[in-house]
Protein backbone atom coordinates (compact mmCIF):
# COMPACT_ATOMS: atom_id res chain seq x y z
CA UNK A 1 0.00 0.00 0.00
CA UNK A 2 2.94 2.19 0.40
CA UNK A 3 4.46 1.74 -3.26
CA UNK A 4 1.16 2.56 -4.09
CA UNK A 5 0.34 5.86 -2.54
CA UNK A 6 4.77 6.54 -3.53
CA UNK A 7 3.10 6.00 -7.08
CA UNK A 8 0.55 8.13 -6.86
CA UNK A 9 2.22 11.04 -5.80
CA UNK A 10 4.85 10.02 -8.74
CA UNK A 11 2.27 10.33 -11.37
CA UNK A 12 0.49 13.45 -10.21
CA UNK A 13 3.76 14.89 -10.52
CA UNK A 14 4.46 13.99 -13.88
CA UNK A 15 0.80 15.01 -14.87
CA UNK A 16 0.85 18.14 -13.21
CA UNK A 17 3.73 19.57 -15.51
CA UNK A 18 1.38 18.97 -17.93
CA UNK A 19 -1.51 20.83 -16.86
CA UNK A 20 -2.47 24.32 -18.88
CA UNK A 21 -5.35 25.73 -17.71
CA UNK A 22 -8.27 25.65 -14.90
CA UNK A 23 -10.16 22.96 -16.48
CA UNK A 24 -7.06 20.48 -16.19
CA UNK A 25 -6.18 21.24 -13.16
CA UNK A 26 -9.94 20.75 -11.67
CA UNK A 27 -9.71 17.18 -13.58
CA UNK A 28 -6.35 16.05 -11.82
CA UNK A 29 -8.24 17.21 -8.19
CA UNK A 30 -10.95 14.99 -9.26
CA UNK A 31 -8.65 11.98 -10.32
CA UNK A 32 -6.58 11.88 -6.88
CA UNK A 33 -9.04 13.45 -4.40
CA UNK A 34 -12.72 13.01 -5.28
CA UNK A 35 -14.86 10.45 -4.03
CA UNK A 36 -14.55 8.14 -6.83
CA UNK A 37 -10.18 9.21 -6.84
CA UNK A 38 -7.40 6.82 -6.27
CA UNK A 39 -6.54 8.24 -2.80
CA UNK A 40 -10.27 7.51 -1.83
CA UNK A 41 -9.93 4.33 -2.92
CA UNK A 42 -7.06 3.71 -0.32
CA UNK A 43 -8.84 4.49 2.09
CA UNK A 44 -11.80 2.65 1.85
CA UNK A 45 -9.12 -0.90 1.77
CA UNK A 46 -7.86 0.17 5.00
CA UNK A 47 -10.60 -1.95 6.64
CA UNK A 48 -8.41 -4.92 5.96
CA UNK A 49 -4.84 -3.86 7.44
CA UNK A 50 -4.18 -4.80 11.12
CA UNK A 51 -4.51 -2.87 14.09
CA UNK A 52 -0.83 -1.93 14.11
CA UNK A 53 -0.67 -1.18 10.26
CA UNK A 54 -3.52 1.25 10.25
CA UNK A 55 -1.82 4.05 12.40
CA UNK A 56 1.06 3.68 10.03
CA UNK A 57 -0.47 3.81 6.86
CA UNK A 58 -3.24 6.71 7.59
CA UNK A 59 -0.66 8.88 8.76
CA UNK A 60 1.44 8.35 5.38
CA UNK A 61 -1.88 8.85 3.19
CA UNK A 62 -3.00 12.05 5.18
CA UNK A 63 0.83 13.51 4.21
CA UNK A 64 0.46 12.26 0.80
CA UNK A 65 -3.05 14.14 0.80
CA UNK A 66 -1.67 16.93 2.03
CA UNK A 67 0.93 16.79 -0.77
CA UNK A 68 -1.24 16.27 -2.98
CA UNK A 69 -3.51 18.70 -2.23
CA UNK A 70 -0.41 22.08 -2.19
CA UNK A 71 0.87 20.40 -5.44
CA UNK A 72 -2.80 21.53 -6.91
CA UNK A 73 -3.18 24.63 -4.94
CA UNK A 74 0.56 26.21 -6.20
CA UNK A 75 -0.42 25.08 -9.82
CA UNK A 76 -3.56 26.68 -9.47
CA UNK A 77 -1.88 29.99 -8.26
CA UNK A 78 0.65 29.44 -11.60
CA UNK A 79 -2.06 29.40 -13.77
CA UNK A 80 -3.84 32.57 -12.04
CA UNK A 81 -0.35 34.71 -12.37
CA UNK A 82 -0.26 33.23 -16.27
CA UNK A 83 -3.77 34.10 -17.20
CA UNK A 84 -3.32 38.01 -15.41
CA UNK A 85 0.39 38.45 -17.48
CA UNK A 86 -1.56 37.27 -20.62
CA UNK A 87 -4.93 39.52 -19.80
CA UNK A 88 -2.49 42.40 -19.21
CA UNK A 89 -0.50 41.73 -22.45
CA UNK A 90 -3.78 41.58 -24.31
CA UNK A 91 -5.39 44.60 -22.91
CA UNK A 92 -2.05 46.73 -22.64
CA UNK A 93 -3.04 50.31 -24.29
CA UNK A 94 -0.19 52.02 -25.89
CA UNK A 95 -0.98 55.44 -24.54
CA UNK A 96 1.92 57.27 -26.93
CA UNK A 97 -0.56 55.96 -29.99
CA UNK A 98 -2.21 58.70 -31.89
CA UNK A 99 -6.20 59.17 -30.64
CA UNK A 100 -8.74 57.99 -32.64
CA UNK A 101 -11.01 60.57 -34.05
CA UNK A 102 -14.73 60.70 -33.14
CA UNK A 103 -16.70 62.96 -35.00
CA UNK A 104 -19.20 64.69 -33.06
CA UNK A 105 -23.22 64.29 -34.31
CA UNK A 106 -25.39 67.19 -34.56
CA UNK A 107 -28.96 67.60 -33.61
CA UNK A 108 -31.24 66.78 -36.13
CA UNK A 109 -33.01 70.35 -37.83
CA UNK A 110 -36.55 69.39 -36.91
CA UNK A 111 -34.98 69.14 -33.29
CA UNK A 112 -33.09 72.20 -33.67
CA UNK A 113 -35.98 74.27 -35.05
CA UNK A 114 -38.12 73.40 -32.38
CA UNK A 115 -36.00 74.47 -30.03
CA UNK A 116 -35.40 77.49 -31.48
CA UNK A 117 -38.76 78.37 -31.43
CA UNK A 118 -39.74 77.55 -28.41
CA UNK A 119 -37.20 80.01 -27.12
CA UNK A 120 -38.80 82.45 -29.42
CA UNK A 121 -42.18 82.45 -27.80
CA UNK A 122 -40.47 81.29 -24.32
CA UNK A 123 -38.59 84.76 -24.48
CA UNK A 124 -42.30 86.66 -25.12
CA UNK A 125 -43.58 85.08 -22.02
CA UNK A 126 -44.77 81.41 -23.11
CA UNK A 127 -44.69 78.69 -21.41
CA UNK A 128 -44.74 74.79 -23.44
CA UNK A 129 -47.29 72.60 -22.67
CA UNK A 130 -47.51 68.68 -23.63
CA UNK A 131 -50.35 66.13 -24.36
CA UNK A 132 -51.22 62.72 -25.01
CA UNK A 133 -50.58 61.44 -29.40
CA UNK A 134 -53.40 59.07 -28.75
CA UNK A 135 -56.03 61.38 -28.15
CA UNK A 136 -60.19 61.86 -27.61
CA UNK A 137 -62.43 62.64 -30.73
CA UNK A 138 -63.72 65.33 -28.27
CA UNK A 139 -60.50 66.76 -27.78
CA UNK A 140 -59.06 66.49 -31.52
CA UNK A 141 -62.78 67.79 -32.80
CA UNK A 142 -65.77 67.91 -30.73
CA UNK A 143 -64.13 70.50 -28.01
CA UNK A 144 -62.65 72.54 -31.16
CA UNK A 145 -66.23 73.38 -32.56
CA UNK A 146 -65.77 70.20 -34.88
CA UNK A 147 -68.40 68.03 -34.20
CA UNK A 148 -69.14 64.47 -36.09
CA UNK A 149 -70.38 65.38 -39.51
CA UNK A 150 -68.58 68.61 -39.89
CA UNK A 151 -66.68 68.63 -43.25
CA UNK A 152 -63.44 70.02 -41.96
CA UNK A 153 -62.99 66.69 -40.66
CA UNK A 154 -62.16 65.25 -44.30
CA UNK A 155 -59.35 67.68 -44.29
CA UNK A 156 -57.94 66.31 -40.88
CA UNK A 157 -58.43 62.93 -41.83
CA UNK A 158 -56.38 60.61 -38.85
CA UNK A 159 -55.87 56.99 -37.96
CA UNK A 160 -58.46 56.30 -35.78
CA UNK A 161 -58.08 53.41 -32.59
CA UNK A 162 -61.67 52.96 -32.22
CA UNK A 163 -64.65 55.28 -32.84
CA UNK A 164 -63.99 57.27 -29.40
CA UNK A 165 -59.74 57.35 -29.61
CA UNK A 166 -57.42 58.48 -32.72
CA UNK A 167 -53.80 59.65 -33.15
CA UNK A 168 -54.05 63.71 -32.93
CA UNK A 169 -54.27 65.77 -35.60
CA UNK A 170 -53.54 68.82 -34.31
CA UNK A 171 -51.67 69.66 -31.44
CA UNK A 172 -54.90 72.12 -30.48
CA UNK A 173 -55.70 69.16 -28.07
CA UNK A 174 -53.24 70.41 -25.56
CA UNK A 175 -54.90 73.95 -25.91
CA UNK A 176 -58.38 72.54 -25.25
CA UNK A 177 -56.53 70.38 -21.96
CA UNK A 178 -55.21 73.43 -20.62
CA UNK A 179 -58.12 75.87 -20.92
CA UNK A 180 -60.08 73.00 -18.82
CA UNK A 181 -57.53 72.97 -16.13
CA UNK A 182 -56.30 76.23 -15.93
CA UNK A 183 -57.96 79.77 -15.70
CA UNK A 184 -57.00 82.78 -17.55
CA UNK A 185 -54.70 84.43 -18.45
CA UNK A 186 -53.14 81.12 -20.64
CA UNK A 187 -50.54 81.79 -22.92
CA UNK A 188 -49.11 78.75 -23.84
CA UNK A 189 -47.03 76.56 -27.21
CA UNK A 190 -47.87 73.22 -27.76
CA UNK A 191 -45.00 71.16 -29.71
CA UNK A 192 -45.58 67.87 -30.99
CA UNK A 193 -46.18 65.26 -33.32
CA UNK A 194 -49.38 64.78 -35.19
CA UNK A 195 -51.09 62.27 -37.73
CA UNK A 196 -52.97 62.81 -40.13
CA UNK A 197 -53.81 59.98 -43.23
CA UNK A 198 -51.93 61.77 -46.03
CA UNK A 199 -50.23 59.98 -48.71
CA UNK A 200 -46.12 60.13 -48.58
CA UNK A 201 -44.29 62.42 -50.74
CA UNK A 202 -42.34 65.68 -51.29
CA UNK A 203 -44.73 67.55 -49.30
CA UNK A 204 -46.95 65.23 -47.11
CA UNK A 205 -46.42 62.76 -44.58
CA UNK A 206 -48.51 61.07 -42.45
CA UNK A 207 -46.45 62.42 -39.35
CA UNK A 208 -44.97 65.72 -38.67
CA UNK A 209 -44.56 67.89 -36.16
CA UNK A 210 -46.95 70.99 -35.15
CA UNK A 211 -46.30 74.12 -33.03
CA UNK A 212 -49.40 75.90 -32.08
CA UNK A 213 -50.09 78.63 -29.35
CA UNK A 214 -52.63 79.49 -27.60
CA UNK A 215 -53.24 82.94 -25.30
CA UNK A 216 -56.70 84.18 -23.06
CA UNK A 217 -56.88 87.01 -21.27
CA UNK A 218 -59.19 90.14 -21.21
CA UNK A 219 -59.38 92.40 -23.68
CA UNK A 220 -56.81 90.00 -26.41
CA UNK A 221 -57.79 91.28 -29.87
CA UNK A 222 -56.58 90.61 -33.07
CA UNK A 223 -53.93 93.70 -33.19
CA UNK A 224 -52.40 91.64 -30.07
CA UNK A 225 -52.49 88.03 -32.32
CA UNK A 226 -50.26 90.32 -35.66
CA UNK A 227 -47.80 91.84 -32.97
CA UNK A 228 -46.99 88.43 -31.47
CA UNK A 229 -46.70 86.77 -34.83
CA UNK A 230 -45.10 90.03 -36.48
CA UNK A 231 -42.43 89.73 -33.83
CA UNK A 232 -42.06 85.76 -34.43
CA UNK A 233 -41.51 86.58 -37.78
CA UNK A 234 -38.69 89.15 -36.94
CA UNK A 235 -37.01 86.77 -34.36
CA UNK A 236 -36.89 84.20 -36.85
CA UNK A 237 -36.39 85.08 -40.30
CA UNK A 238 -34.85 88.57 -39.89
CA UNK A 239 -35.58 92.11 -38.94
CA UNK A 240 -36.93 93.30 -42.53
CA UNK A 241 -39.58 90.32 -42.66
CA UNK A 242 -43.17 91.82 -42.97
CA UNK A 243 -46.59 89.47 -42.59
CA UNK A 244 -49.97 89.70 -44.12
CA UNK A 245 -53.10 88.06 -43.06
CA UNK A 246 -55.65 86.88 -45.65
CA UNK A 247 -58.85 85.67 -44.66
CA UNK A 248 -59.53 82.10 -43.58
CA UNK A 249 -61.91 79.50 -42.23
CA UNK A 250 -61.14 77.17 -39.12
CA UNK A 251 -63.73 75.79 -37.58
CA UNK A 252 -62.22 76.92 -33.50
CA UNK A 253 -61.20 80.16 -34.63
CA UNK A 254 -63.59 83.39 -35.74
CA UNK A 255 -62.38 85.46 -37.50
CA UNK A 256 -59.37 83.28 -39.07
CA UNK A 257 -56.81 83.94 -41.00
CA UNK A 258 -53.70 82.44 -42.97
CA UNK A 259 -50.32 84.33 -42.14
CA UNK A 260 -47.92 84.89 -44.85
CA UNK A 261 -44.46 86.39 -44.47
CA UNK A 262 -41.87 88.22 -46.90
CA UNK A 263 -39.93 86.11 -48.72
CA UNK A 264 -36.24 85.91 -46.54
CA UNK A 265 -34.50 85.13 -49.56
CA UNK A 266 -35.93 88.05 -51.95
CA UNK A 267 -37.36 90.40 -49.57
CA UNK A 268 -40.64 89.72 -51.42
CA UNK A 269 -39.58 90.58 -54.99
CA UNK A 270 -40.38 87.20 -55.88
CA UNK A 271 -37.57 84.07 -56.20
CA UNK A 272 -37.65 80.16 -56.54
CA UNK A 273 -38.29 79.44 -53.05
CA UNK A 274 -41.34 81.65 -52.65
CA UNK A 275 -42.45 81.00 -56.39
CA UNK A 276 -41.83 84.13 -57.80
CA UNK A 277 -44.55 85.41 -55.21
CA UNK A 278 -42.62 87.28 -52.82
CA UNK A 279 -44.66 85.87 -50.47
CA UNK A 280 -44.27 82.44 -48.17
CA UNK A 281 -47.42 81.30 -45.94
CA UNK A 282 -46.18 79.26 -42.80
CA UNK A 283 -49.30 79.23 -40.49
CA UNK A 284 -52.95 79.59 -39.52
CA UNK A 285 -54.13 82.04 -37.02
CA UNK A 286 -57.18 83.60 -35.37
CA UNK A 287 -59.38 84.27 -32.27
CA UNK A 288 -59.96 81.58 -30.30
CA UNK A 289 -64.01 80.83 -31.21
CA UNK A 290 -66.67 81.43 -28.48
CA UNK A 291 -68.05 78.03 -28.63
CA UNK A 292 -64.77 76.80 -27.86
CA UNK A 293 -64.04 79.03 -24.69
CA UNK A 294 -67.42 78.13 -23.74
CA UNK A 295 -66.81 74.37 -23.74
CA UNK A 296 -63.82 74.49 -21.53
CA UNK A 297 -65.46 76.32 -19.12
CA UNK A 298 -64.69 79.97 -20.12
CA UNK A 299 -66.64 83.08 -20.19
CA UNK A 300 -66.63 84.70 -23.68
CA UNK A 301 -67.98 87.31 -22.36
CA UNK A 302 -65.28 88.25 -20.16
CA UNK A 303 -62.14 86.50 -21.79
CA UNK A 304 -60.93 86.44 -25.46
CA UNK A 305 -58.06 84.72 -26.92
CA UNK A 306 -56.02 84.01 -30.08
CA UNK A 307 -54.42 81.10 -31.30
CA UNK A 308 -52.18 79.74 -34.29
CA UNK A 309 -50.65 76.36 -35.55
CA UNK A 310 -47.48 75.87 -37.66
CA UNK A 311 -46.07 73.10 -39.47
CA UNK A 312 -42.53 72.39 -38.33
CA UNK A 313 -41.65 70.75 -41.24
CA UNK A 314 -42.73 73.57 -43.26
CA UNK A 315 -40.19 75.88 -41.18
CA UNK A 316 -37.44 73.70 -41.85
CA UNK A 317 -37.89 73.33 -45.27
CA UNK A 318 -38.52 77.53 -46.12
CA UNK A 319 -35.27 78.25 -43.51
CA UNK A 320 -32.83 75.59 -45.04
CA UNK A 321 -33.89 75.10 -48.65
CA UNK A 322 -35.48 71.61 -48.44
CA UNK A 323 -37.84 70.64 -51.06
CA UNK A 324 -38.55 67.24 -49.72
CA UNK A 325 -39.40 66.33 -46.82
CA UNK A 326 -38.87 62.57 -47.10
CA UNK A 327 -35.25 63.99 -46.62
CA UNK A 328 -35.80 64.48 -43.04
CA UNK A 329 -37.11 61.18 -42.10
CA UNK A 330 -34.79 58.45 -43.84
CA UNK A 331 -31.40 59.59 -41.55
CA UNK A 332 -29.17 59.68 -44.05
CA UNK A 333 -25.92 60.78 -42.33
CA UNK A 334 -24.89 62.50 -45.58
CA UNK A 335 -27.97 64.41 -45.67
CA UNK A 336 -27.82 65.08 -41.96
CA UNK A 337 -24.45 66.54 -41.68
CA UNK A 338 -25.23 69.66 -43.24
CA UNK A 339 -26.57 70.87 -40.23
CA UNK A 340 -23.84 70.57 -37.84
């Protein structure tokens, strides 16, 4: 029994040399020391050495154990000091190496014009207001003097949920949400994105982004809706734009009007962009309609507003030259970088 356990230890020692990773080393401990290992197996024929032998040979299988068991633990710490030195080699960074160069992105212009914007009317005392994209029929129609049957519906046309919820068209939802939670004076913007059922192509999508605005207070006329807007203008397109109302129908506004402004490229002696008109319309506009103070809970009598939507897109496209607005949608990084 002692040649054999000598023999043991012998051939762990030639099989430990061998040993290159975790996986071996784990199998050796298994071979020698597990329950089903050649040590074990010692052990269990013990039962048939003599009372005087059995002193003798456990303390000479315990040392071999032992011996056994540092042989595997300092192999085990070998292979731990390999596999850091190799980690480290792999992952050494050579800081002299030149940097890489990341280019920096740029915010995309329907982001950037929106923002702009909203610091436009921010600056004039505004404050932005948010609401739900899946929205009410009341609020998208009903609540804005649109009720079912009403043929300015066709021209709003949206994807409808069921026959109670849609995906807004308009961001005049938000308007309607506020004047029902809120007393006068209001004078809020409503960014956002809205649906409507339009066929894609250079000028139509079926969703964009809307900016309308909404302010109630005593005594708001329609002199107070061209100053804000005049000064909009201004902010935006430059100091020698002009505006001109011409006379409009919206259902939630009376009277109503469509808002053009001076062509920023020509000064209104007529180019490509504004089609030789010298003109460029960019919104809708008018005093808020009775009924629709009324139904949020507001006094005509006592309060008047204005309001006015614009099509983001549409700014985008008049302020950097854009004649389709599929361009804005596909992310094309080449199309894209223009704008940093």
């Amino acid at each position: 029994m002692k040649e054999k356990l000598l023999a043991i230890e012998a051939a762990l020692d030639s099989e430990i040399a061998l040993v290159a990773d975790n996986e071996g080393i784990e199998a050796l401990r298994v071979k020698y020391l597990g329950k089903k290992g050649e040590l074990t197996a010692i052990l269990r024929s013990m039962g048939s050495l003599s009372a005087e032998e059995r002193p003798v040979m456990g303390k000479l299988v315990n040392e071999v154990r032992a011996s056994i068991e540092a042989k595997i633990g300092a192999k085990k710490e070998i292979l731990a000091q390999e596999g850091l030195a190799k980690k480290l080699l792999d992952e050494a960074i050579d800081v002299t190496a030149p940097a890489s160069i990341r280019t920096l992105g740029s915010r995309h212009p329907i982001a950037a014009v929106t923002e702009e914007l909203e610091n436009i009317f921010i600056g004039m005392g505004f404050d932005v207001a948010d609401g739900p994209e899946v929205e009410y029929d009341y609020y998208n129609f009903e609540a804005l003097n649109t009720p079912e049957g009403h043929p300015a519906r066709d021209a709003q046309d949206t994807f409808y949920i069921n026959s109670k919820v849609l995906l807004r068209s308009q961001t005049s939802t938000v308007q309607v949400r506020t004047m029902e939670k809120q007393k006068p004076p209001i004078r809020i913007i409503s960014p956002g994105r809205v649906y409507r059922s339009d066929a894609v192509d250079a000028t139509h999508s079926p969703m964009f982004h809307q900016m309308e605005g909404l302010v109630v207070d005593k005594g708001i006329t329609m002199g107070d809706l061209k100053g804000t807007l005049e000064l909009f203008a201004k902010t935006l397109f430059g100091e020698d734009t002009r505006i001109r109302f011409r006379p409009h129908h919206f259902p939630f506004t009376e009277p109503s009007a469509e808002v053009d402004i001076s062509c920023f490229m020509c000064g209104g002696k007529g180019c490509s962009l504004c089609k030789k008109e010298g003109w460029i319309e960019i919104l809708g506009a008018g005093m808020v309609h009775p009924n629709v103070l009324r139904g949020c809970g507001i006094d005509p009598e006592e309060y008047s507003g204005f309001a006015f939507g614009m099509g983001i897109e549409r700014i985008v496209m008049k302020k950097y030259g854009i004649t389709d607005m599929r361009l804005l949608y596909e992310n094309d990084v080449r199309f894209l970088k223009q704008f940093n």
